[in-house]
Protein backbone atom coordinates (compact mmCIF):
# COMPACT_ATOMS: atom_id res chain seq x y z
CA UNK A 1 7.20 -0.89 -25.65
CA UNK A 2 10.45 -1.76 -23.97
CA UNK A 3 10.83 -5.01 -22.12
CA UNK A 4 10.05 -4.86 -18.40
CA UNK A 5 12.44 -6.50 -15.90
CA UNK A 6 11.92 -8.15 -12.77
CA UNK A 7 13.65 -8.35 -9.99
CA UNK A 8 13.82 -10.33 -6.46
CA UNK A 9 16.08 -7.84 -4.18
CA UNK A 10 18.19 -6.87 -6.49
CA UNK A 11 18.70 -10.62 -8.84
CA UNK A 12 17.19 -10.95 -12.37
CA UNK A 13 14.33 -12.90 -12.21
CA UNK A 14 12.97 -12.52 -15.77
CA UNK A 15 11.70 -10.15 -17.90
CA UNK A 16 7.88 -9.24 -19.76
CA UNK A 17 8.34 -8.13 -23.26
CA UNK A 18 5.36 -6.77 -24.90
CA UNK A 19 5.16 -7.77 -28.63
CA UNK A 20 2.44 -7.78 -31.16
CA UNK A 21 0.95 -10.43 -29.88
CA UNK A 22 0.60 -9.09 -26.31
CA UNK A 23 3.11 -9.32 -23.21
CA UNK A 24 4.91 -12.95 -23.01
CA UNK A 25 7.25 -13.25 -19.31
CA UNK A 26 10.47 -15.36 -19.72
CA UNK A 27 13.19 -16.36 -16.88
CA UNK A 28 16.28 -15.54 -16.75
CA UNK A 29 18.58 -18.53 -17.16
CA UNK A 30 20.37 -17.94 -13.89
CA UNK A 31 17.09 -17.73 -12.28
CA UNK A 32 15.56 -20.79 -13.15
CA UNK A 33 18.59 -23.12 -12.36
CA UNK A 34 19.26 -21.20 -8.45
CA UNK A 35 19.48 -22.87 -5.52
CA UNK A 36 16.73 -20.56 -4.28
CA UNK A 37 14.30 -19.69 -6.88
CA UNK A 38 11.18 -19.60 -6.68
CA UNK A 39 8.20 -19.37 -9.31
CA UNK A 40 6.54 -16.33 -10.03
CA UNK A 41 3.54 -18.10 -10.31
CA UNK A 42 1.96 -21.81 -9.95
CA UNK A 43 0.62 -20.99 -13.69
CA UNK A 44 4.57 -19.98 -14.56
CA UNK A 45 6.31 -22.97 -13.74
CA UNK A 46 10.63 -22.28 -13.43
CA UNK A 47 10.84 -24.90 -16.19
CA UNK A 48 8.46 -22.84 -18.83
CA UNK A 49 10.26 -21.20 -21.60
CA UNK A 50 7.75 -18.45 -21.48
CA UNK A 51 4.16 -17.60 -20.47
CA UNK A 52 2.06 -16.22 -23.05
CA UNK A 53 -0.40 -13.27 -22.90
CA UNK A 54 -3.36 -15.24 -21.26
CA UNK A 55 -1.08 -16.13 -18.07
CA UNK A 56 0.73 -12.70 -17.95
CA UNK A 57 -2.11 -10.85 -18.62
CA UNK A 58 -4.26 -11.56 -15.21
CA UNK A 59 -1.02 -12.70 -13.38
CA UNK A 60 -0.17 -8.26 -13.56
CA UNK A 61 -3.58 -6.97 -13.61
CA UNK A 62 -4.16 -8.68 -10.04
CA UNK A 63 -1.11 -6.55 -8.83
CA UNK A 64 -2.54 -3.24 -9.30
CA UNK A 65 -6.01 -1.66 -7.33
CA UNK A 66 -8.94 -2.01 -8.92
CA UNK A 67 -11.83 1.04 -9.67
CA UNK A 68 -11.03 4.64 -8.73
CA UNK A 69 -7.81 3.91 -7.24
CA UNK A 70 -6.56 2.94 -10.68
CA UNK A 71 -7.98 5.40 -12.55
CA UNK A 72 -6.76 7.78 -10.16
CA UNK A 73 -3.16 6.30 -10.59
CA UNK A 74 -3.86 6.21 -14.20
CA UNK A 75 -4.61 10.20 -14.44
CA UNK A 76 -1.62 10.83 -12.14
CA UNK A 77 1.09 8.52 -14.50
CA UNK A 78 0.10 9.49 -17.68
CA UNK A 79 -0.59 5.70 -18.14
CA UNK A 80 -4.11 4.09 -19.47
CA UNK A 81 -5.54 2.19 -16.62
CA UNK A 82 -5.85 -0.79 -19.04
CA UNK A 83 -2.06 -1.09 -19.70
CA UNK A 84 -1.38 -3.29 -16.62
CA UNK A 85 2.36 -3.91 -17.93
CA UNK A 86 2.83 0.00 -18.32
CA UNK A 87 1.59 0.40 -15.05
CA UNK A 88 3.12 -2.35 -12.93
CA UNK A 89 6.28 -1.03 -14.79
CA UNK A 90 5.63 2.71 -12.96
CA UNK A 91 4.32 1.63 -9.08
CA UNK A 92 5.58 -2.15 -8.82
CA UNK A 93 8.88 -2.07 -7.25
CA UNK A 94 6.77 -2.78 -3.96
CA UNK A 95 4.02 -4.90 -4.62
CA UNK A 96 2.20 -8.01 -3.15
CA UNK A 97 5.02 -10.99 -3.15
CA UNK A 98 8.26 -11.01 -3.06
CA UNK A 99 9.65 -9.75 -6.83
CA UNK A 100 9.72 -5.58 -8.15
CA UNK A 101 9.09 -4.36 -11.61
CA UNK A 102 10.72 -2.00 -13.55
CA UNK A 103 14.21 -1.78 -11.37
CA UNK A 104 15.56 -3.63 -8.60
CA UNK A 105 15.72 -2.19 -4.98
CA UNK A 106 18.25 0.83 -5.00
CA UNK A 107 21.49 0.24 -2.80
CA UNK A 108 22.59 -1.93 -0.34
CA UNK A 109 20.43 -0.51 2.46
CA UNK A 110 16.54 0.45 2.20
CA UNK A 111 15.73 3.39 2.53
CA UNK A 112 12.39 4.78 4.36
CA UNK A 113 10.64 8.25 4.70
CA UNK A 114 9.78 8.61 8.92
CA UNK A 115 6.09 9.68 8.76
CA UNK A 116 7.04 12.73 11.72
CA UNK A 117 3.45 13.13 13.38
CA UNK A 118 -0.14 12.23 13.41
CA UNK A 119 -0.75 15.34 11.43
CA UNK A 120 1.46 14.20 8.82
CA UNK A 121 -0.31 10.69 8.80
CA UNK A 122 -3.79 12.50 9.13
CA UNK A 123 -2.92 14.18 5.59
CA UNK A 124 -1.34 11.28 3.89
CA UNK A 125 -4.93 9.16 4.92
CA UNK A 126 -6.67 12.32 3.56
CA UNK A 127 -4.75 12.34 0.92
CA UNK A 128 -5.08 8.68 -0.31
CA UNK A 129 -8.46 8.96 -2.49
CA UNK A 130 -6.89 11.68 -4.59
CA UNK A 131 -3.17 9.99 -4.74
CA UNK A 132 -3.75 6.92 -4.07
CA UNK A 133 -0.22 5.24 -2.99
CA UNK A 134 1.30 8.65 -2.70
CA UNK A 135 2.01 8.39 -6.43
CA UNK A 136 3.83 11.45 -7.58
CA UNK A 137 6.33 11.76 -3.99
CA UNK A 138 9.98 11.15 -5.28
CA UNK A 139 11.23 7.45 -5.06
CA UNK A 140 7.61 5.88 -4.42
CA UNK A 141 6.88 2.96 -6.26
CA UNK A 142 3.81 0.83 -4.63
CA UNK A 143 0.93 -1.12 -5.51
CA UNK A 144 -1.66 -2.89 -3.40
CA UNK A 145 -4.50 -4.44 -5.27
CA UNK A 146 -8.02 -4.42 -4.37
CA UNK A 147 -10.85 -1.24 -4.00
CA UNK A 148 -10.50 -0.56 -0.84
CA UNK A 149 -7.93 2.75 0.42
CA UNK A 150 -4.66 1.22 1.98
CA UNK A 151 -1.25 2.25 1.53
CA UNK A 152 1.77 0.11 2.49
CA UNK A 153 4.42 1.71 5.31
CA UNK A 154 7.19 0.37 7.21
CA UNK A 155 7.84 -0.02 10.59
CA UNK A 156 10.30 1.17 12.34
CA UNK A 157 12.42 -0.34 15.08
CA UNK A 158 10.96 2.90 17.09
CA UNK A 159 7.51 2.36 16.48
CA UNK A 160 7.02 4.74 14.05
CA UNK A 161 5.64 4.76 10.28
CA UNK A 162 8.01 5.58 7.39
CA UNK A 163 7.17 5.55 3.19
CA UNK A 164 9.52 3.25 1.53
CA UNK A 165 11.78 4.92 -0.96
CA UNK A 166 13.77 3.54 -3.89
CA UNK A 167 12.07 -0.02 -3.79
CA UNK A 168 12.36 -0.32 0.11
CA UNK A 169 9.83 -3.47 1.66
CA UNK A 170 7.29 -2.44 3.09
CA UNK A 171 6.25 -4.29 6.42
CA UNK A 172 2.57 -2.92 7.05
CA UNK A 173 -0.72 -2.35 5.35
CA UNK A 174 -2.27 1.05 6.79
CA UNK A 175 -6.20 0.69 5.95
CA UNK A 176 -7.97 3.85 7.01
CA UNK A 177 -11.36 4.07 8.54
CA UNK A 178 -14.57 4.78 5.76
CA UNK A 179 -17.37 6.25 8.31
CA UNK A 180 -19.93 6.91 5.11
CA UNK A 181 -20.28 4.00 3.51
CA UNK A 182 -18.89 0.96 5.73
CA UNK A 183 -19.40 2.66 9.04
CA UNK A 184 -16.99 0.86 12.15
CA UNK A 185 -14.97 -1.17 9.31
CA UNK A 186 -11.60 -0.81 11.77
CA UNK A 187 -12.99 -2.43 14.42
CA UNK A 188 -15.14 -4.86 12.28
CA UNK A 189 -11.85 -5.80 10.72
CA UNK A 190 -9.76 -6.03 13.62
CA UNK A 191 -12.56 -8.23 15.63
CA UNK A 192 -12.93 -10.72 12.85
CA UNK A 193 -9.02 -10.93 12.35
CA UNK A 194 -8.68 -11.29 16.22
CA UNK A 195 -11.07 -14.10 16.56
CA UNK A 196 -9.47 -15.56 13.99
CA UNK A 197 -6.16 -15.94 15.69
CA UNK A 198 -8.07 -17.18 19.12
CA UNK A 199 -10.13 -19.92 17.50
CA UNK A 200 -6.72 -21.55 16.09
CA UNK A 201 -6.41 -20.17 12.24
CA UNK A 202 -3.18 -18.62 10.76
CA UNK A 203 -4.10 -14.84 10.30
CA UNK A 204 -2.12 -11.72 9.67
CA UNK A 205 -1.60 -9.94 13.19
CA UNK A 206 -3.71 -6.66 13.52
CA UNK A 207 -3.76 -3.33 15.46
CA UNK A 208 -4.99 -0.25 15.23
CA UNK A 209 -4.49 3.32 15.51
CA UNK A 210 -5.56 6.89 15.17
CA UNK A 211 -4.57 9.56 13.33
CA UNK A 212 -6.23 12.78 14.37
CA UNK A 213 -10.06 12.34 13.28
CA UNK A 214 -8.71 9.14 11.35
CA UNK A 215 -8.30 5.58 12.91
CA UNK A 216 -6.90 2.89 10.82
CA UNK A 217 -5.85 -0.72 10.76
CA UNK A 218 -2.59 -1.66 10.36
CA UNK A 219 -1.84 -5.10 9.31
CA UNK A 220 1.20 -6.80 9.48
CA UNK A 221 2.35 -7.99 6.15
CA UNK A 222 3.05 -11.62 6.38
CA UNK A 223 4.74 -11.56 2.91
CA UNK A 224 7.61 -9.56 5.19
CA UNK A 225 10.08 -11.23 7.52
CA UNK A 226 12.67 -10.26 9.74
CA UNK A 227 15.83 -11.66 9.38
CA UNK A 228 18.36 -10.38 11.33
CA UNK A 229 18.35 -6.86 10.49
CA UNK A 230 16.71 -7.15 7.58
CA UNK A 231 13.18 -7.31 6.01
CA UNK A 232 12.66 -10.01 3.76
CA UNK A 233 10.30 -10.47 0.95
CA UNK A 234 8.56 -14.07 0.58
CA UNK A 235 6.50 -14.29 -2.70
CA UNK A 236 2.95 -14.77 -2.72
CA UNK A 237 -0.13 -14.93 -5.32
CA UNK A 238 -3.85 -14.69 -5.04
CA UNK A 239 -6.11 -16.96 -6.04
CA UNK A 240 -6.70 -15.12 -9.15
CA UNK A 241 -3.48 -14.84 -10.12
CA UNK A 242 -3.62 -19.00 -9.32
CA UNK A 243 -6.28 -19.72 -11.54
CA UNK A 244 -5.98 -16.95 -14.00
CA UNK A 245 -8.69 -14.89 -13.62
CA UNK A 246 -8.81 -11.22 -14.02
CA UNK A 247 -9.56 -9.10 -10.74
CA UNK A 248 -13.17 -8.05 -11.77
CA UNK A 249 -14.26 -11.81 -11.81
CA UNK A 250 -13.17 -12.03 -8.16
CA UNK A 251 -16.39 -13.62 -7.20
CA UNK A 252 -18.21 -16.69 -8.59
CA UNK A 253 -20.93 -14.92 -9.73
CA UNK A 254 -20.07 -11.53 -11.45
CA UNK A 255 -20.84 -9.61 -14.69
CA UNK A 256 -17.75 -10.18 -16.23
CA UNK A 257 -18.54 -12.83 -18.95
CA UNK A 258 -15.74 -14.74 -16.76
CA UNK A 259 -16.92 -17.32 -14.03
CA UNK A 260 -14.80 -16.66 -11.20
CA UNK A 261 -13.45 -19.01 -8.83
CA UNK A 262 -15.53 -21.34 -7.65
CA UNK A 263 -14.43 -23.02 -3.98
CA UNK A 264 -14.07 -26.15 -5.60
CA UNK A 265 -11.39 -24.80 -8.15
CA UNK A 266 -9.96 -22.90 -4.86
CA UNK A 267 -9.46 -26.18 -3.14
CA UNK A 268 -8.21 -27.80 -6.66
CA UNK A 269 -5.00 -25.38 -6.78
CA UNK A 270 -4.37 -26.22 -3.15
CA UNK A 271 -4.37 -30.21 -3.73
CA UNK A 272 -2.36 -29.28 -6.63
CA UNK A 273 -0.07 -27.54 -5.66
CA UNK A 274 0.25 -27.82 -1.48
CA UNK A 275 -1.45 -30.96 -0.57
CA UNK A 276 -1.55 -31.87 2.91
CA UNK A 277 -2.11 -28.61 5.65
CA UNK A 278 -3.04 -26.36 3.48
CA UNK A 279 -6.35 -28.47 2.49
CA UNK A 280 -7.57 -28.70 6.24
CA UNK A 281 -6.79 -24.37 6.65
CA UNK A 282 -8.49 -23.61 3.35
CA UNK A 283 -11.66 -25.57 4.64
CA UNK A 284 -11.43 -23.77 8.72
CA UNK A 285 -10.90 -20.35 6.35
CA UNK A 286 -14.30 -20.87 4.58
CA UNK A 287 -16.12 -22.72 7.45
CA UNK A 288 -14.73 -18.97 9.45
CA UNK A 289 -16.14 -17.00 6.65
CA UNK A 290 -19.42 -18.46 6.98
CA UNK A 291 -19.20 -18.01 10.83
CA UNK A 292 -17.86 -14.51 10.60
CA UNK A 293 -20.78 -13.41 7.77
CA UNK A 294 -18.20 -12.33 5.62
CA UNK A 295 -19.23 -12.20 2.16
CA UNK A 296 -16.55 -10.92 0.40
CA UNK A 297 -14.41 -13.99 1.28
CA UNK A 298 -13.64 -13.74 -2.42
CA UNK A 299 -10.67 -15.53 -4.68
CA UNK A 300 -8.63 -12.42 -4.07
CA UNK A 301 -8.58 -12.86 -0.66
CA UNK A 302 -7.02 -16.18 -0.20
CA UNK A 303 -3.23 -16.64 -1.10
CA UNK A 304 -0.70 -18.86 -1.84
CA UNK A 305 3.15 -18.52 -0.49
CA UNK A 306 5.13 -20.02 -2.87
CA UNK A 307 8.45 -20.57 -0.76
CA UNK A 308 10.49 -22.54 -2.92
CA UNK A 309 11.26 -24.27 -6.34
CA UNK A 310 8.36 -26.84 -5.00
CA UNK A 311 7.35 -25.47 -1.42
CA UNK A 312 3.96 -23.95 -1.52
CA UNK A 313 1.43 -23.42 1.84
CA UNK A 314 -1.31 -21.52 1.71
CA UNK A 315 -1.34 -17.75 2.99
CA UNK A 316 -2.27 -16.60 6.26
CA UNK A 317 -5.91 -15.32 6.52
CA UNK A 318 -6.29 -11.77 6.17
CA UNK A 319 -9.51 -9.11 5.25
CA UNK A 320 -11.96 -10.71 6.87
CA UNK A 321 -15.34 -8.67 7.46
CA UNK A 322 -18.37 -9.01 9.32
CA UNK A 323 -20.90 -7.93 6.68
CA UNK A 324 -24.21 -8.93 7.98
CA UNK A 325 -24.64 -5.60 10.61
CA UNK A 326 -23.81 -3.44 7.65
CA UNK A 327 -27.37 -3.00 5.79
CA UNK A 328 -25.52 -1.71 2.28
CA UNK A 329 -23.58 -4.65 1.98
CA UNK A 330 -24.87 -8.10 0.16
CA UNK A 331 -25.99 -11.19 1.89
CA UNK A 332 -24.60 -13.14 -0.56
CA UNK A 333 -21.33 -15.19 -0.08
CA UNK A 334 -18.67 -14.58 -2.68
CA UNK A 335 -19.06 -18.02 -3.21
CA UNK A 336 -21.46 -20.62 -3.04
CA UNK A 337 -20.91 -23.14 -0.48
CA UNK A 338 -22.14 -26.84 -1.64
CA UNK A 339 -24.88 -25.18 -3.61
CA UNK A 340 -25.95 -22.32 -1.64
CA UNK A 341 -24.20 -18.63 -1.29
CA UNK A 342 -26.66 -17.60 1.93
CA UNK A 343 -24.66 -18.33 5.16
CA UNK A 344 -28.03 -18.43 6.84
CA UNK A 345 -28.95 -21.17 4.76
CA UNK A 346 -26.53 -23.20 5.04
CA UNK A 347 -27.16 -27.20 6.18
CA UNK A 348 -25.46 -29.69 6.52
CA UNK A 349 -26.31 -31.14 3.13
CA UNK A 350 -24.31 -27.89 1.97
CA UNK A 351 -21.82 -28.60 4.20
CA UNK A 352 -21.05 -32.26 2.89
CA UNK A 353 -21.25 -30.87 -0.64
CA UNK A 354 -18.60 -28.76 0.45
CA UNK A 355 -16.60 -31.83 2.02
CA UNK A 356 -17.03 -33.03 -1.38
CA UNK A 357 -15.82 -29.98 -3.26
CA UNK A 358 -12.16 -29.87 -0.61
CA UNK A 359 -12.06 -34.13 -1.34
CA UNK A 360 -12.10 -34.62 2.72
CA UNK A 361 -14.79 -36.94 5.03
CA UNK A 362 -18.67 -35.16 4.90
CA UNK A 363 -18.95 -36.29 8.86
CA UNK A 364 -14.99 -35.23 9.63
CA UNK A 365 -16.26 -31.56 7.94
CA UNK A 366 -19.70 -31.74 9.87
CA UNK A 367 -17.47 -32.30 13.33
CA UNK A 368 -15.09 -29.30 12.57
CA UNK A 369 -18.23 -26.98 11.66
CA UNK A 370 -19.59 -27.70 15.27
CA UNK A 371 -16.16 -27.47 16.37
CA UNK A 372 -15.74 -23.89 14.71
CA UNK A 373 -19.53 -22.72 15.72
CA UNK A 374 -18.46 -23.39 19.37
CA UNK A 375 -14.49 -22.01 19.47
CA UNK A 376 -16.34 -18.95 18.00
CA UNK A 377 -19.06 -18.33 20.27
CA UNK A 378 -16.33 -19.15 23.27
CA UNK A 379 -14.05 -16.89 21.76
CA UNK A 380 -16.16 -13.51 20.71
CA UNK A 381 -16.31 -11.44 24.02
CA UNK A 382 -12.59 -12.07 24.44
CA UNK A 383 -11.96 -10.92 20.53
CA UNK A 384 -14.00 -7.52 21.16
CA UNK A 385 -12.37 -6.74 24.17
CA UNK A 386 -8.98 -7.23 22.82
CA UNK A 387 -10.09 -4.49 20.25
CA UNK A 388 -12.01 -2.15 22.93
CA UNK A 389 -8.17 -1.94 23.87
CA UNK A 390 -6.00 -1.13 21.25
CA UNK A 391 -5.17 2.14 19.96
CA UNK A 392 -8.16 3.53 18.24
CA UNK A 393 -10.36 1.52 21.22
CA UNK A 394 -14.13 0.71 20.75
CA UNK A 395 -16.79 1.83 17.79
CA UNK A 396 -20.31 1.71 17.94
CA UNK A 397 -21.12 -0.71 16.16
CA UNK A 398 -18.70 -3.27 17.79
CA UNK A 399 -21.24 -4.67 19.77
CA UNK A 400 -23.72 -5.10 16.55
CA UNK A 401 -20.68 -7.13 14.64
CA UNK A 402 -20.24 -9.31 18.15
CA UNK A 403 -24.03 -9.92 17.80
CA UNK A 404 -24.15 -10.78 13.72
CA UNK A 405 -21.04 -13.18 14.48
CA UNK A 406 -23.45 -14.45 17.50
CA UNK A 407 -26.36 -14.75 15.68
CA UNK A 408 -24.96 -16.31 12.43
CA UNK A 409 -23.13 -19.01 14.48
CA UNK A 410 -26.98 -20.14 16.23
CA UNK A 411 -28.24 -20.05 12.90
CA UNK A 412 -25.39 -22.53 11.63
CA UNK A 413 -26.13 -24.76 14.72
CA UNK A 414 -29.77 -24.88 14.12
CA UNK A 415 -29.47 -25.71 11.05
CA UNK A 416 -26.98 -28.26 11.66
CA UNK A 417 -29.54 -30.16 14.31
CA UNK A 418 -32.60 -29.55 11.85
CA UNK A 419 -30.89 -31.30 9.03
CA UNK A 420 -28.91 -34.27 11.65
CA UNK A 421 -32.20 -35.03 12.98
């Protein structure tokens, strides 16, 4: 198999070459002594002479989607769904982070395909189960990871949606409405993200939209920025990725034969690695995810930006779910919190575990979970009417997510005063 560059804009970064032994990555030499580089990876230091198969390996696979939307890929490249390299190779030259695979960006401008209507955009949604990233359309190269339908898009100064071509950034997620199985999920997504942003935490802004039956939320990537004229990639990894785990053991407990991330390993890449801030926003993000009943707060969706030869934060917050008003989803957290993966069960034993697990103060932790349970229920009417007036205004079920979030954050309380007292 020929060796796979990589690129960030259009500068070598390095290179994967696949031998008998598997795929090993190696910098270039210009990259690793630049005044702006930046690892690939926490686990792929700029000093390494190479990373072998067992960092490369998971480091791809976490790149590409996950379950049908593979396979579907798969059958549409002519590629096995199992060779990660081959694939990345064919749809990475926009992927999560800041670095493309296979080619570097084409020309000195990007270039971007205007969506023209909502009919257009209606088909494309339509469209994605079947061709998932628009794989096949001339120029496309894309790759979100994760099960869930999304396709990236760009913004444009006008408003309007437009496919990246030739390697273009993209600037927004576009995640369409599922009305069989996770019935509302726009609005559930868009309230929890929301309330998010009012209580304080560092979240990816949200809106929505419709597209002829369709609504969707779009998501502004915050692995994008604006300079100038010009969109900017900044890199980024998931936890996964971070710790080296392969996407299917995304939560703690899973049928893998892997243990996934535990929060305890989550918070031992961020001391690690970013020390300081980032400990205190990893702990609000889980106490939030507890709040919010959103059980698949798994180790895919936390992230790292790695913004420099040593500069790493960690990511702002982004799919967050209210999963308690949906009765096909789990009750069980991704992961356990001090002990116990029921939010509804949750004490304040757990919650000093937990204290223990992030290395800060049990009673400091206790203080910012009453803190949280309170900016929440302060905060929730405000968050749903924010969403009752965006594009693709109110579902539903809004109100039952409002009441979950409600309910879960009396339950937290009570528990809080049962075990205090």
């Amino acid at each position: 198999m020929a060796d796979v560059p990589i690129y960030y804009g259009q500068r070598p970064v390095g290179e994967i070459h696949t031998g008998q032994e598997g795929p090993i990555f190696r910098y270039t030499s210009d990259w690793q002594t630049g005044r702006h580089a930046f690892p690939a990876s926490v686990r792929m230091p700029l000093a390494s002479l190479e990373s072998l198969p067992d960092v490369v390996l998971p480091w791809v696979a976490n790149l590409l989607p996950e379950g049908a939307a593979l396979s579907a890929a798969g059958r549409w490249l002519g590629v096995d769904p199992n060779d990660v390299v081959g694939m990345v190779e064919r749809i990475g030259r926009d992927v999560a982070g800041a670095l493309s695979f296979g080619a570097p960006r084409g020309g000195d401008e990007p270039r971007y395909l205007p969506i023209p209507d909502e009919a257009a955009l209606e088909k494309i949604i339509e469209d994605l189960p079947r061709r998932p990233f628009l794989i096949g359309e001339t120029g496309v190269s894309m790759s979100l990871a994760g099960a869930q339908e999304k396709l990236p898009l760009a913004r444009l100064d006008d408003g309007s949606l437009a496919v990246t071509i030739d390697g273009a950034p993209s600037t927004h997620i576009l995640k369409p409405s599922n009305e069989r199985t996770l019935f509302g999920s726009v609005q559930n997504e868009a309230l929890c993200m929301v309330l998010a942003r009012r209580i304080g935490l560092s979240v990816a802004e949200v809106t929505t939209g419709k597209a002829g039956a369709r609504s969707y939320l779009l998501v502004t990537r915050y692995d994008r920025e604006r300079r100038g004229d010009v969109w900017v990639r900044l890199h980024q990894e998931d936890f996964c990725q971070a710790l080296g785990k392969p996407p299917a053991a995304k939560y703690q407990r899973n049928q893998t034969g892997v243990p996934g991330p535990s929060v305890k390993d989550m918070f031992g890449v961020v001391r690690r690695h970013a020390p300081g801030p980032s400990i205190l926003r990893l702990l609000d993000a889980v106490i939030f995810n507890v709040l919010a009943c959103n059980t698949d707060a798994h180790a895919k969706n936390y992230s790292l930006l790695l913004l420099g030869r040593t500069r790493v934060e960690l990511a702002p917050l982004y799919d967050l779910m209210c999963a308690a008003a949906w009765e096909n989803v789990t009750a069980n957290m991704a992961q356990e919190i001090g002990g116990s993966n029921r939010g509804d069960q949750i004490t304040a034993k757990h919650w000093a575990r937990l204290a223990d697990d992030a290395g800060t103060n049990a009673n400091a932790t206790l203080r910012r979970v009453r803190r949280y349970v309170d900016l929440v229920e302060e905060n929730l009417d405000a968050a749903a009417n924010e969403v009752r007036a965006m594009p693709a205004g109110s579902h539903s079920m809004l109100s039952a997510f409002v009441n979950a979030i409600r309910a879960r954050c009396r339950r937290v309380r009570s528990n809080l005063t049962v075990q205090a007292a």
